[in-house]
PDB file of N, CA and C in Angstrom:
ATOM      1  N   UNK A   1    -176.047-205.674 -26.864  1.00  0.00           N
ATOM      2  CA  UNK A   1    -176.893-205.217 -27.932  1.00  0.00           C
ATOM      3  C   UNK A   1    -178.054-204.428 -27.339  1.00  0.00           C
ATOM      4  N   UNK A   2    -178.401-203.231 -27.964  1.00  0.00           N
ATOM      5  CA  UNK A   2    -179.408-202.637 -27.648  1.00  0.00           C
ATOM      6  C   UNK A   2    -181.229-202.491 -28.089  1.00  0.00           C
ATOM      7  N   UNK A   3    -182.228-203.097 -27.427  1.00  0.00           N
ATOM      8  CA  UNK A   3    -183.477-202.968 -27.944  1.00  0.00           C
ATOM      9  C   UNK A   3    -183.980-202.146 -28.771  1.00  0.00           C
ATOM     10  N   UNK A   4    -184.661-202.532 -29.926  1.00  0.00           N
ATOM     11  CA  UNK A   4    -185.402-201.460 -30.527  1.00  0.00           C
ATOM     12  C   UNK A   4    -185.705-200.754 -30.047  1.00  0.00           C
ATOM     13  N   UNK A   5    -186.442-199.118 -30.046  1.00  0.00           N
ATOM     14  CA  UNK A   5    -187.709-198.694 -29.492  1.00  0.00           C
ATOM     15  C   UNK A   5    -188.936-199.186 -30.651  1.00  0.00           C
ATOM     16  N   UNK A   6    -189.525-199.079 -29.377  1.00  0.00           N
ATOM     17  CA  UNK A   6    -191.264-199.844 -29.894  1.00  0.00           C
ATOM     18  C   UNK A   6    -191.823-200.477 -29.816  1.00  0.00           C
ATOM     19  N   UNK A   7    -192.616-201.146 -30.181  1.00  0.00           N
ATOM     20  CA  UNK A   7    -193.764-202.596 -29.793  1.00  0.00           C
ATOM     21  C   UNK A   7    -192.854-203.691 -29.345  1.00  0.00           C
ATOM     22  N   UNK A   8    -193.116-203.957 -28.055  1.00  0.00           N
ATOM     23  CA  UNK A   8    -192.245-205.294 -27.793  1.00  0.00           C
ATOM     24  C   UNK A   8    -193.654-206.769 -27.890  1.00  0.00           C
ATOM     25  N   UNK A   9    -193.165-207.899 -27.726  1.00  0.00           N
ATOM     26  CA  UNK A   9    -194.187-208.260 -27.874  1.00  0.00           C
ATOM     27  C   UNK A   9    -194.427-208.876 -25.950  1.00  0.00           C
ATOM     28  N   UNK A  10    -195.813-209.409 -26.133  1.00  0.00           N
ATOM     29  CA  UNK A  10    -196.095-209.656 -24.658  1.00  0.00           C
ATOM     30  C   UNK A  10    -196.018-211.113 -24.159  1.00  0.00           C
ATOM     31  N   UNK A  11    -195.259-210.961 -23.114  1.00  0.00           N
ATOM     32  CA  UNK A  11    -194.805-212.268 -22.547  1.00  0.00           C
ATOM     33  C   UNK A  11    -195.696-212.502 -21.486  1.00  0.00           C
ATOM     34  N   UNK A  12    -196.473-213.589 -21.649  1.00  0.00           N
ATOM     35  CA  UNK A  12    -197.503-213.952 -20.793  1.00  0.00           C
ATOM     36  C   UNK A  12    -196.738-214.327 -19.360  1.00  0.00           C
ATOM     37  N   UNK A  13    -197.332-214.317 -18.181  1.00  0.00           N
ATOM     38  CA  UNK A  13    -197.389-214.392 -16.973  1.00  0.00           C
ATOM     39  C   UNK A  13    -198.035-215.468 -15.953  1.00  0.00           C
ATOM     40  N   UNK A  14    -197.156-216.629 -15.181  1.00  0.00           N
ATOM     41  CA  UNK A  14    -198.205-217.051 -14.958  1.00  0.00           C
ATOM     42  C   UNK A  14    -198.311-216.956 -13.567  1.00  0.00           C
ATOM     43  N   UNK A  15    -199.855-216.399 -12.953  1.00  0.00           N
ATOM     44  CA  UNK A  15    -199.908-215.960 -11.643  1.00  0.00           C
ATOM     45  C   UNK A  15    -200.896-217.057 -10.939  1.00  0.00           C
ATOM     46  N   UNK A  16    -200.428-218.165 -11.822  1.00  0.00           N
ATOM     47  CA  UNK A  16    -201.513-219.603 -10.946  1.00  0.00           C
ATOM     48  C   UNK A  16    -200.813-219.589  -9.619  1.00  0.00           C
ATOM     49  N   UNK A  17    -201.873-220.037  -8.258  1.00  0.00           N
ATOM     50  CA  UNK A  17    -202.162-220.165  -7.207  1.00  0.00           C
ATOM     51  C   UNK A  17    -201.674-221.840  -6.691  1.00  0.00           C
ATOM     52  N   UNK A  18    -200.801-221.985  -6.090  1.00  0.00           N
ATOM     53  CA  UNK A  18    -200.695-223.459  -5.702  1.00  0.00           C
ATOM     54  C   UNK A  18    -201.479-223.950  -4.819  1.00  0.00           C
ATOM     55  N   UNK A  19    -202.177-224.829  -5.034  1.00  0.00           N
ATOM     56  CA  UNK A  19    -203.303-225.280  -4.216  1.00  0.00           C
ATOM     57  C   UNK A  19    -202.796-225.824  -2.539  1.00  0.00           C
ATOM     58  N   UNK A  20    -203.965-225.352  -1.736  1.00  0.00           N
ATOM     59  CA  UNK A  20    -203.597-225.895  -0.132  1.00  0.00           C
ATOM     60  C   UNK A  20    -204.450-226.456   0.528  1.00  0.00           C
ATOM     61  N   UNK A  21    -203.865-227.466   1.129  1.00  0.00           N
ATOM     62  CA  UNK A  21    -204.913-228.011   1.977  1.00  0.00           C
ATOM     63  C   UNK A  21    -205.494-226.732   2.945  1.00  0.00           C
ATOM     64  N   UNK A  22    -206.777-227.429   3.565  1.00  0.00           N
ATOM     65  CA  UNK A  22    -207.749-226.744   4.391  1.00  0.00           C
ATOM     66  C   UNK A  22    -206.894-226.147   5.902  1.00  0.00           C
ATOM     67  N   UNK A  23    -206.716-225.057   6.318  1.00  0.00           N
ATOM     68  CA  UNK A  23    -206.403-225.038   7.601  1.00  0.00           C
ATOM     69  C   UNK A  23    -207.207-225.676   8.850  1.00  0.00           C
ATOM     70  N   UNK A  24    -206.551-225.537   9.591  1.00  0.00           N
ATOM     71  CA  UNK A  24    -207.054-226.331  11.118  1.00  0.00           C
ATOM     72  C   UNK A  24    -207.910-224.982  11.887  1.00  0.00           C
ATOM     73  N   UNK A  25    -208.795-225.711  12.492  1.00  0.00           N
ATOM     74  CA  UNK A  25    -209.355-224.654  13.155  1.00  0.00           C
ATOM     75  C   UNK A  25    -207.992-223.586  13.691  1.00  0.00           C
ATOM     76  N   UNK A  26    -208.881-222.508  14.130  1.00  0.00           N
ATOM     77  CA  UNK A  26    -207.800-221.954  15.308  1.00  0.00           C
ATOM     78  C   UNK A  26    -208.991-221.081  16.732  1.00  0.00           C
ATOM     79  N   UNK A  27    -208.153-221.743  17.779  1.00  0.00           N
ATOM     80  CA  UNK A  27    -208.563-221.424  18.812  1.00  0.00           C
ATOM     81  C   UNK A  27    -208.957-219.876  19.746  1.00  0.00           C
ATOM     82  N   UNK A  28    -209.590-219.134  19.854  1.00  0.00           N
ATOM     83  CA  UNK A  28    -209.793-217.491  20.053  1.00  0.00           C
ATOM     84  C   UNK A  28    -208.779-217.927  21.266  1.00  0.00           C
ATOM     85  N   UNK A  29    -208.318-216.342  21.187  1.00  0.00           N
ATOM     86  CA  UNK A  29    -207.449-215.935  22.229  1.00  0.00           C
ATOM     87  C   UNK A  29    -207.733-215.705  23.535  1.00  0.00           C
ATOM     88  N   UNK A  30    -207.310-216.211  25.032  1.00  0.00           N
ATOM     89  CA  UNK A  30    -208.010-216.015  26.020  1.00  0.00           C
ATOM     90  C   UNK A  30    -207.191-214.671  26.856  1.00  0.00           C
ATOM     91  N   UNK A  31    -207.629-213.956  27.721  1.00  0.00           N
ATOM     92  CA  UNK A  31    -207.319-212.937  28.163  1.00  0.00           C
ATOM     93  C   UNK A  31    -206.074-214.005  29.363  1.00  0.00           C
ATOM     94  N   UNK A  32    -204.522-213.240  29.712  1.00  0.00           N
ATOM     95  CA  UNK A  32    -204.326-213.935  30.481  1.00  0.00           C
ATOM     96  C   UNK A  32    -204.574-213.559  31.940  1.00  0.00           C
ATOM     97  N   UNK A  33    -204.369-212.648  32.091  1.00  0.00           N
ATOM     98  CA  UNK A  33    -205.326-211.827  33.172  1.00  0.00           C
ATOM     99  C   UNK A  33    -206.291-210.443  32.894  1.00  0.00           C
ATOM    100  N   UNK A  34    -207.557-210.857  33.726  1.00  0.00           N
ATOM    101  CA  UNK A  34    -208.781-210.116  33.677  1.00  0.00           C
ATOM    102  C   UNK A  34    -208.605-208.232  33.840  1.00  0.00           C
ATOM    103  N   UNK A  35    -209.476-207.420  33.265  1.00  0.00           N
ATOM    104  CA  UNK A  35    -208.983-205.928  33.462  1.00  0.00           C
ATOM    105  C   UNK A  35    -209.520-205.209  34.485  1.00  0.00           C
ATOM    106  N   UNK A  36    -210.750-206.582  35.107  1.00  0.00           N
ATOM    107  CA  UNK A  36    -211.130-205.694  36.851  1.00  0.00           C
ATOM    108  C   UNK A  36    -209.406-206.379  37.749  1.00  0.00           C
ATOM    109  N   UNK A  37    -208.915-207.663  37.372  1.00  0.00           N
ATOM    110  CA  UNK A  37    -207.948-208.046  38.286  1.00  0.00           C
ATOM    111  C   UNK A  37    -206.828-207.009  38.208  1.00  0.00           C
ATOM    112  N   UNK A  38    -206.635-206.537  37.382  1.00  0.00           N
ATOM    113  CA  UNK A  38    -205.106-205.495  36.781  1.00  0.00           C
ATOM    114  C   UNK A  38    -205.229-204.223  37.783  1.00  0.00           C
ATOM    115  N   UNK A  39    -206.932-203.842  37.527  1.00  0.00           N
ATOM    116  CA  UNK A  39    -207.313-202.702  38.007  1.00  0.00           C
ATOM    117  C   UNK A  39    -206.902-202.553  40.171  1.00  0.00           C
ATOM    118  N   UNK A  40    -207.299-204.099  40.668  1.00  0.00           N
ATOM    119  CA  UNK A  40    -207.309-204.075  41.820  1.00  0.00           C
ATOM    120  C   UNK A  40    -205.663-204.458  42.500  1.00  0.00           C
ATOM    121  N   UNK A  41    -205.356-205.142  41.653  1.00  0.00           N
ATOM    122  CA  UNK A  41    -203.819-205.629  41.944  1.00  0.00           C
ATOM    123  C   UNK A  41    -202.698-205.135  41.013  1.00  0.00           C
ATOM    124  N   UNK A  42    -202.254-204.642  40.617  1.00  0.00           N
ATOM    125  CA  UNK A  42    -201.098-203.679  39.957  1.00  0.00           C
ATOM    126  C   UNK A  42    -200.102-204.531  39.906  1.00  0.00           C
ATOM    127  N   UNK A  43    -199.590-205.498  40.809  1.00  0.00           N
ATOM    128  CA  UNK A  43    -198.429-206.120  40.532  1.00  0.00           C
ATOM    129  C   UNK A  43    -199.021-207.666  39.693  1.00  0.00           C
ATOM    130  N   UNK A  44    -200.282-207.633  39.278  1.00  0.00           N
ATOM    131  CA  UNK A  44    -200.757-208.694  38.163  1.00  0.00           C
ATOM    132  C   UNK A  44    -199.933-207.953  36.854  1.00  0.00           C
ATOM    133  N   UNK A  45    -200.142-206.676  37.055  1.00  0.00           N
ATOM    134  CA  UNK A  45    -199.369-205.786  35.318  1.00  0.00           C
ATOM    135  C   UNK A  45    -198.168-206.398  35.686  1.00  0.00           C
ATOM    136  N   UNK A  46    -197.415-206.328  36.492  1.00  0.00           N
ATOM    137  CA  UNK A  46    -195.860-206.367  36.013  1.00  0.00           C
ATOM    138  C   UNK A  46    -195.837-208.025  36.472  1.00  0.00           C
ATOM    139  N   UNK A  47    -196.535-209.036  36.881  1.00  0.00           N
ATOM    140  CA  UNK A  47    -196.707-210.294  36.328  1.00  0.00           C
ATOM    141  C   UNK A  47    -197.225-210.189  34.729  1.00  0.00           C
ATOM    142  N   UNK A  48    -197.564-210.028  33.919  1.00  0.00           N
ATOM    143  CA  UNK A  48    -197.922-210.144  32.700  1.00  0.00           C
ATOM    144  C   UNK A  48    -197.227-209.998  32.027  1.00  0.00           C
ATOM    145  N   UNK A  49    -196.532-208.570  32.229  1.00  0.00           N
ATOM    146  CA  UNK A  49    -195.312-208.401  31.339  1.00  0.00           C
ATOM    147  C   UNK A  49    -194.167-209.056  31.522  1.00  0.00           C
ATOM    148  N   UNK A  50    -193.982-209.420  33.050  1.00  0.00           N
ATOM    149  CA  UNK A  50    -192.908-210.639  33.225  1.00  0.00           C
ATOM    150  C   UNK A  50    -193.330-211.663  32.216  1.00  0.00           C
ATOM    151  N   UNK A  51    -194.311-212.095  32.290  1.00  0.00           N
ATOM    152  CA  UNK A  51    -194.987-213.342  31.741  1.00  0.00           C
ATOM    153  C   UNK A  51    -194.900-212.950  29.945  1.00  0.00           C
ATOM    154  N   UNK A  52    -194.925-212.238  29.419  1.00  0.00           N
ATOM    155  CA  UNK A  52    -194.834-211.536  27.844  1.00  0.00           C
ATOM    156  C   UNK A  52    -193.480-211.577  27.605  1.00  0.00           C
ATOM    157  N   UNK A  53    -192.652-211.328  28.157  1.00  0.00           N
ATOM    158  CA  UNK A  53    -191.206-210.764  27.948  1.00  0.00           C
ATOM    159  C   UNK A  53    -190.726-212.244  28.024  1.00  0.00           C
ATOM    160  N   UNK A  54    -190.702-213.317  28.791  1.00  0.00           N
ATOM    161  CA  UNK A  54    -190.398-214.195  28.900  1.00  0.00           C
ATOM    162  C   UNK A  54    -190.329-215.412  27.750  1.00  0.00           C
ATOM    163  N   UNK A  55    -191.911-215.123  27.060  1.00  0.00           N
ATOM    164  CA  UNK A  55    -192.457-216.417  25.784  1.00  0.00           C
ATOM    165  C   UNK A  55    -191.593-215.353  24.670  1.00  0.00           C
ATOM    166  N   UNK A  56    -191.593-215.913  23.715  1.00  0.00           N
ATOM    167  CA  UNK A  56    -191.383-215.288  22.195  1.00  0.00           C
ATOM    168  C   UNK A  56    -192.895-214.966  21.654  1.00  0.00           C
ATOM    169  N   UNK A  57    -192.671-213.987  20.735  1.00  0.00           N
ATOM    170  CA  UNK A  57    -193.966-213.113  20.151  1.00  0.00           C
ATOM    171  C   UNK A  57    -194.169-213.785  19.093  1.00  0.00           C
ATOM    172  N   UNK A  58    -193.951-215.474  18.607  1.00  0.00           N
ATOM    173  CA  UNK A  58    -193.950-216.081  17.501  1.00  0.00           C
ATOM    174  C   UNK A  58    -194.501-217.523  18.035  1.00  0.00           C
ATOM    175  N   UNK A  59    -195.610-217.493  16.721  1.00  0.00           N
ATOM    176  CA  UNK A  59    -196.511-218.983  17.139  1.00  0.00           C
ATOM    177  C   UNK A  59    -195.099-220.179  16.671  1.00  0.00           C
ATOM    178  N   UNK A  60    -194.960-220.774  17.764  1.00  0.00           N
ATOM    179  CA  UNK A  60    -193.756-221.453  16.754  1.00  0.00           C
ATOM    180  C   UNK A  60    -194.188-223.342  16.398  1.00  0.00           C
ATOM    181  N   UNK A  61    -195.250-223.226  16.937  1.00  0.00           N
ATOM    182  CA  UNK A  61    -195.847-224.258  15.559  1.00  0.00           C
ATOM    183  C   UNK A  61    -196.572-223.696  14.536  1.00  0.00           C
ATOM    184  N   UNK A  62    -197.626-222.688  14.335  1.00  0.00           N
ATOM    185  CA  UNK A  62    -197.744-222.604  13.279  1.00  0.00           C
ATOM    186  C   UNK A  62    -196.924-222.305  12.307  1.00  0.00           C
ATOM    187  N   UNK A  63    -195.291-221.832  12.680  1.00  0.00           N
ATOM    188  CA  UNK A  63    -193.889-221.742  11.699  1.00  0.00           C
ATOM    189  C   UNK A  63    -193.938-222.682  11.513  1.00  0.00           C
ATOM    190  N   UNK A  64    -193.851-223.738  12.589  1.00  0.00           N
ATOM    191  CA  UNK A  64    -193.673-225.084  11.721  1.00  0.00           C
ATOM    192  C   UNK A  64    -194.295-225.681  10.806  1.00  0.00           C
ATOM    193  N   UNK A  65    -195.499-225.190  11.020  1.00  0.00           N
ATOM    194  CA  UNK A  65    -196.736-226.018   9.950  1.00  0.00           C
ATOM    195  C   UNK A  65    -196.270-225.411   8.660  1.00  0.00           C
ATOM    196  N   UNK A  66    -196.243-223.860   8.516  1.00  0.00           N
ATOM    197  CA  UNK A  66    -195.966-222.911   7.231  1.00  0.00           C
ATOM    198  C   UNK A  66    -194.520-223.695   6.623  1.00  0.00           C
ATOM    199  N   UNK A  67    -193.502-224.190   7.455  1.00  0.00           N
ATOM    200  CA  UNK A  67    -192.246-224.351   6.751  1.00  0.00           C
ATOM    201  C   UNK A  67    -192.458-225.644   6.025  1.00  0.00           C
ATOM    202  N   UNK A  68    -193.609-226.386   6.990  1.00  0.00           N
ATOM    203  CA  UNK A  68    -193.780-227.475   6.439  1.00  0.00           C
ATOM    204  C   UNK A  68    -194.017-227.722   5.245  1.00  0.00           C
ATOM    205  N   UNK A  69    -195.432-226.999   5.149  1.00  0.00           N
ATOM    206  CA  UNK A  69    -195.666-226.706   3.690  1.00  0.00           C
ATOM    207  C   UNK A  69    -195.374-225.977   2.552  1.00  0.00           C
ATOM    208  N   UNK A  70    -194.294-225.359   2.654  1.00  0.00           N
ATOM    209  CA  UNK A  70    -193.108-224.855   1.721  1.00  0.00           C
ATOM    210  C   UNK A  70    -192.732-225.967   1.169  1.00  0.00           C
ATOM    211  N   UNK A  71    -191.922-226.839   2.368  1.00  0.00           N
ATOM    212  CA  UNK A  71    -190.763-227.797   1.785  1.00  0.00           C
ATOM    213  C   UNK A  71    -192.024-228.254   0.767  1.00  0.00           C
ATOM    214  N   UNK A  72    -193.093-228.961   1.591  1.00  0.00           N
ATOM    215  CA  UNK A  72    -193.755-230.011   0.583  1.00  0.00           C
ATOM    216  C   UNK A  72    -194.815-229.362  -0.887  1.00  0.00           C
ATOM    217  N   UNK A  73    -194.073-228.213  -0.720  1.00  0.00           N
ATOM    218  CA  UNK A  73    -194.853-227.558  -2.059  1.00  0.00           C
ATOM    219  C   UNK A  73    -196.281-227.539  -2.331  1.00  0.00           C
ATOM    220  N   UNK A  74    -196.617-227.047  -1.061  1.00  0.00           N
ATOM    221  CA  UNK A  74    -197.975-227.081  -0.497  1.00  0.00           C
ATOM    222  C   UNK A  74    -199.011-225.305  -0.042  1.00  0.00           C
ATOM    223  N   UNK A  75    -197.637-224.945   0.068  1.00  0.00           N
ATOM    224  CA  UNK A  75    -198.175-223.320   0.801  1.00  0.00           C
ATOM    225  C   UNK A  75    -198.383-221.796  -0.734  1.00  0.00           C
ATOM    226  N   UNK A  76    -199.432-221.572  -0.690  1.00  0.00           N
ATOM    227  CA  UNK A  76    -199.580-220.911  -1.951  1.00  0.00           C
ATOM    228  C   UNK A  76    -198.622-219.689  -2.119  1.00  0.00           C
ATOM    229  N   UNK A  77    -197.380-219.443  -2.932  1.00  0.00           N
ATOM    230  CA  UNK A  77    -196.305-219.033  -3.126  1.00  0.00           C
ATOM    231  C   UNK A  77    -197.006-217.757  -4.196  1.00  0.00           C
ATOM    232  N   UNK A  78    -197.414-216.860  -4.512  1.00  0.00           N
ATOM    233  CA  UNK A  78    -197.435-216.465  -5.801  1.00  0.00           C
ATOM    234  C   UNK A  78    -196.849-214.819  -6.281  1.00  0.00           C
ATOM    235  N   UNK A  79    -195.386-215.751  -6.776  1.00  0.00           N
ATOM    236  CA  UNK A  79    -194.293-214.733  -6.946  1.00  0.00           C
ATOM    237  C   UNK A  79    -194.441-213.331  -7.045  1.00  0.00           C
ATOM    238  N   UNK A  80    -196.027-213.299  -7.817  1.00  0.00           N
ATOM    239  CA  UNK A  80    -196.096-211.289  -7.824  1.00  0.00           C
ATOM    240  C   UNK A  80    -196.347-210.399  -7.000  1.00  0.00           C
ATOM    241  N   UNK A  81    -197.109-211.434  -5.926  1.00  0.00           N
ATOM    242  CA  UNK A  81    -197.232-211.142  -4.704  1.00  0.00           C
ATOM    243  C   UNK A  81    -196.176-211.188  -3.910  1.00  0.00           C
ATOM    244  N   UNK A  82    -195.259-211.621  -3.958  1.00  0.00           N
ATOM    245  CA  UNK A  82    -193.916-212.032  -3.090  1.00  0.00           C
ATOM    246  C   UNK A  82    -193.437-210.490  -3.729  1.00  0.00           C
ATOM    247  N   UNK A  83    -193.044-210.302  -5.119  1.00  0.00           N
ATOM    248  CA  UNK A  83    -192.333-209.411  -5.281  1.00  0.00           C
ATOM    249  C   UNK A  83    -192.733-207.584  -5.142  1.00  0.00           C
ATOM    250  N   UNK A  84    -194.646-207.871  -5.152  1.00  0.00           N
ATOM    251  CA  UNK A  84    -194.846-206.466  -4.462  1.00  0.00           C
ATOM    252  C   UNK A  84    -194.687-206.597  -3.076  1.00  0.00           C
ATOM    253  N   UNK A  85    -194.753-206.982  -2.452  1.00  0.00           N
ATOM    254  CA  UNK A  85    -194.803-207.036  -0.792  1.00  0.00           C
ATOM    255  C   UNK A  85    -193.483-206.547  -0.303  1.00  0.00           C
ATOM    256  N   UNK A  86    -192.634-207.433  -1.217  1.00  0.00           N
ATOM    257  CA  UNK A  86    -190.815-206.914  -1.160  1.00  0.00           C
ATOM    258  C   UNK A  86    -190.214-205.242  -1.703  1.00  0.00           C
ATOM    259  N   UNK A  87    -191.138-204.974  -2.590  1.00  0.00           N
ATOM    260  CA  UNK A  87    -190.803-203.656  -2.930  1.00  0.00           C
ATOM    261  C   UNK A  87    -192.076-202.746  -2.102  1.00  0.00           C
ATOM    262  N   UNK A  88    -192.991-203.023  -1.357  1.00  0.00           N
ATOM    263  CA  UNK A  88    -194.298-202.145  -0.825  1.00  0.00           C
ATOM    264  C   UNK A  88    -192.890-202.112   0.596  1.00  0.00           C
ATOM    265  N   UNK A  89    -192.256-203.049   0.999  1.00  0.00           N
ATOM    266  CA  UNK A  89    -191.564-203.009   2.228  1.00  0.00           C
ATOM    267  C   UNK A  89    -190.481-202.147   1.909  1.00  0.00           C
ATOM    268  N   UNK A  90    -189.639-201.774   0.817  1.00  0.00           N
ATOM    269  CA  UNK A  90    -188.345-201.355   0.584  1.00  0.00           C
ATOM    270  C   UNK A  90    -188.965-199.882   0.456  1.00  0.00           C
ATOM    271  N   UNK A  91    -190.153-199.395   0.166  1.00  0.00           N
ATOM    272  CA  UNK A  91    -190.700-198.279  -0.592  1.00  0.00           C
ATOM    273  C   UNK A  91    -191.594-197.465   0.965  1.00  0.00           C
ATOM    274  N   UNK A  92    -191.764-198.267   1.906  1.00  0.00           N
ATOM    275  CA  UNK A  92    -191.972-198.236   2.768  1.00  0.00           C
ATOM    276  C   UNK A  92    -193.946-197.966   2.357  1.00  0.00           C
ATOM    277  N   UNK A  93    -194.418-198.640   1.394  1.00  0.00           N
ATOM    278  CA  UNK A  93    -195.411-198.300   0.934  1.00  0.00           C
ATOM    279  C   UNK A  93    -196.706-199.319   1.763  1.00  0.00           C
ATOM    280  N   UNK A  94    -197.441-198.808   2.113  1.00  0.00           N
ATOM    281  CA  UNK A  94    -198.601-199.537   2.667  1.00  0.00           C
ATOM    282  C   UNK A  94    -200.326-199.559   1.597  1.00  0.00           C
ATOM    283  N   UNK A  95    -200.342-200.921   1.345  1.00  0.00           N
ATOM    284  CA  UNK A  95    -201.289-201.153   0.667  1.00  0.00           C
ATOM    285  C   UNK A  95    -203.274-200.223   0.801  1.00  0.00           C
ATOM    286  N   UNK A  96    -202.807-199.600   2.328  1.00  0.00           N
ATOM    287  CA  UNK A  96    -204.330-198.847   2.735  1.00  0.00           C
ATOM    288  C   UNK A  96    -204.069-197.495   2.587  1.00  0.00           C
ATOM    289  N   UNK A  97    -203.085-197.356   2.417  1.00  0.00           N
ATOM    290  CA  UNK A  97    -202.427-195.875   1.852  1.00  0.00           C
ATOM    291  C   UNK A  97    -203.407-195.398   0.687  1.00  0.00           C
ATOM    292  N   UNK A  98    -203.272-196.526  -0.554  1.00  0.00           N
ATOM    293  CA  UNK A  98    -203.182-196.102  -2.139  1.00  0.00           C
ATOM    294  C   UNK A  98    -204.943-196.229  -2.195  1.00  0.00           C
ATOM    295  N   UNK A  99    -205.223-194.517  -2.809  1.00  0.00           N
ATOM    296  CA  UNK A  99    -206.221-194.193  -3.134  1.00  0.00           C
ATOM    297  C   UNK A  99    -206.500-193.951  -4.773  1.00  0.00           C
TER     298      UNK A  99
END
């Protein structure tokens, strides 16, 4: 069956926020080697990048904490946001772009 044209009526939305506990501190990042040491020793660079290439580029407890609070319906989910982020990514659109 096909819609009228014209006044549809308006279907409310609900863009409530699921509440979260407080995060944990987080610790500043420490340099792992210094940029006078890099400067004097050169094979500290290709220790570093040995040392980079080696770990994964992913905090993998704070994944855990985030999955955690999924399961327990804890981590603030809010679908309209889920679904622009999914189409700003497909559209290849960046939010500092739009003037």
């Amino acid at each position: 069956m096909v819609d009228p044209v014209g006044q549809k009526p308006i279907v409310a939305i609900d863009r409530g926020v699921t509440p979260v506990a407080p995060a944990s501190a987080v610790k500043a990042a420490q340099p792992a080697v210094q940029e006078s040491q890099v400067r004097s020793d050169p094979s500290a660079l290709r220790t570093l990048s040995q040392t980079a290439a080696a770990t994964p580029p992913v905090d993998v407890e704070r994944v855990a904490k985030i999955r955690k609070a999924i399961e327990d319906g804890k981590f603030p989910l809010v679908p309209s946001t889920v679904a622009d982020r999914l189409l700003a990514l497909k559209l290849e659109w960046k939010p500092s772009d739009a003037s």
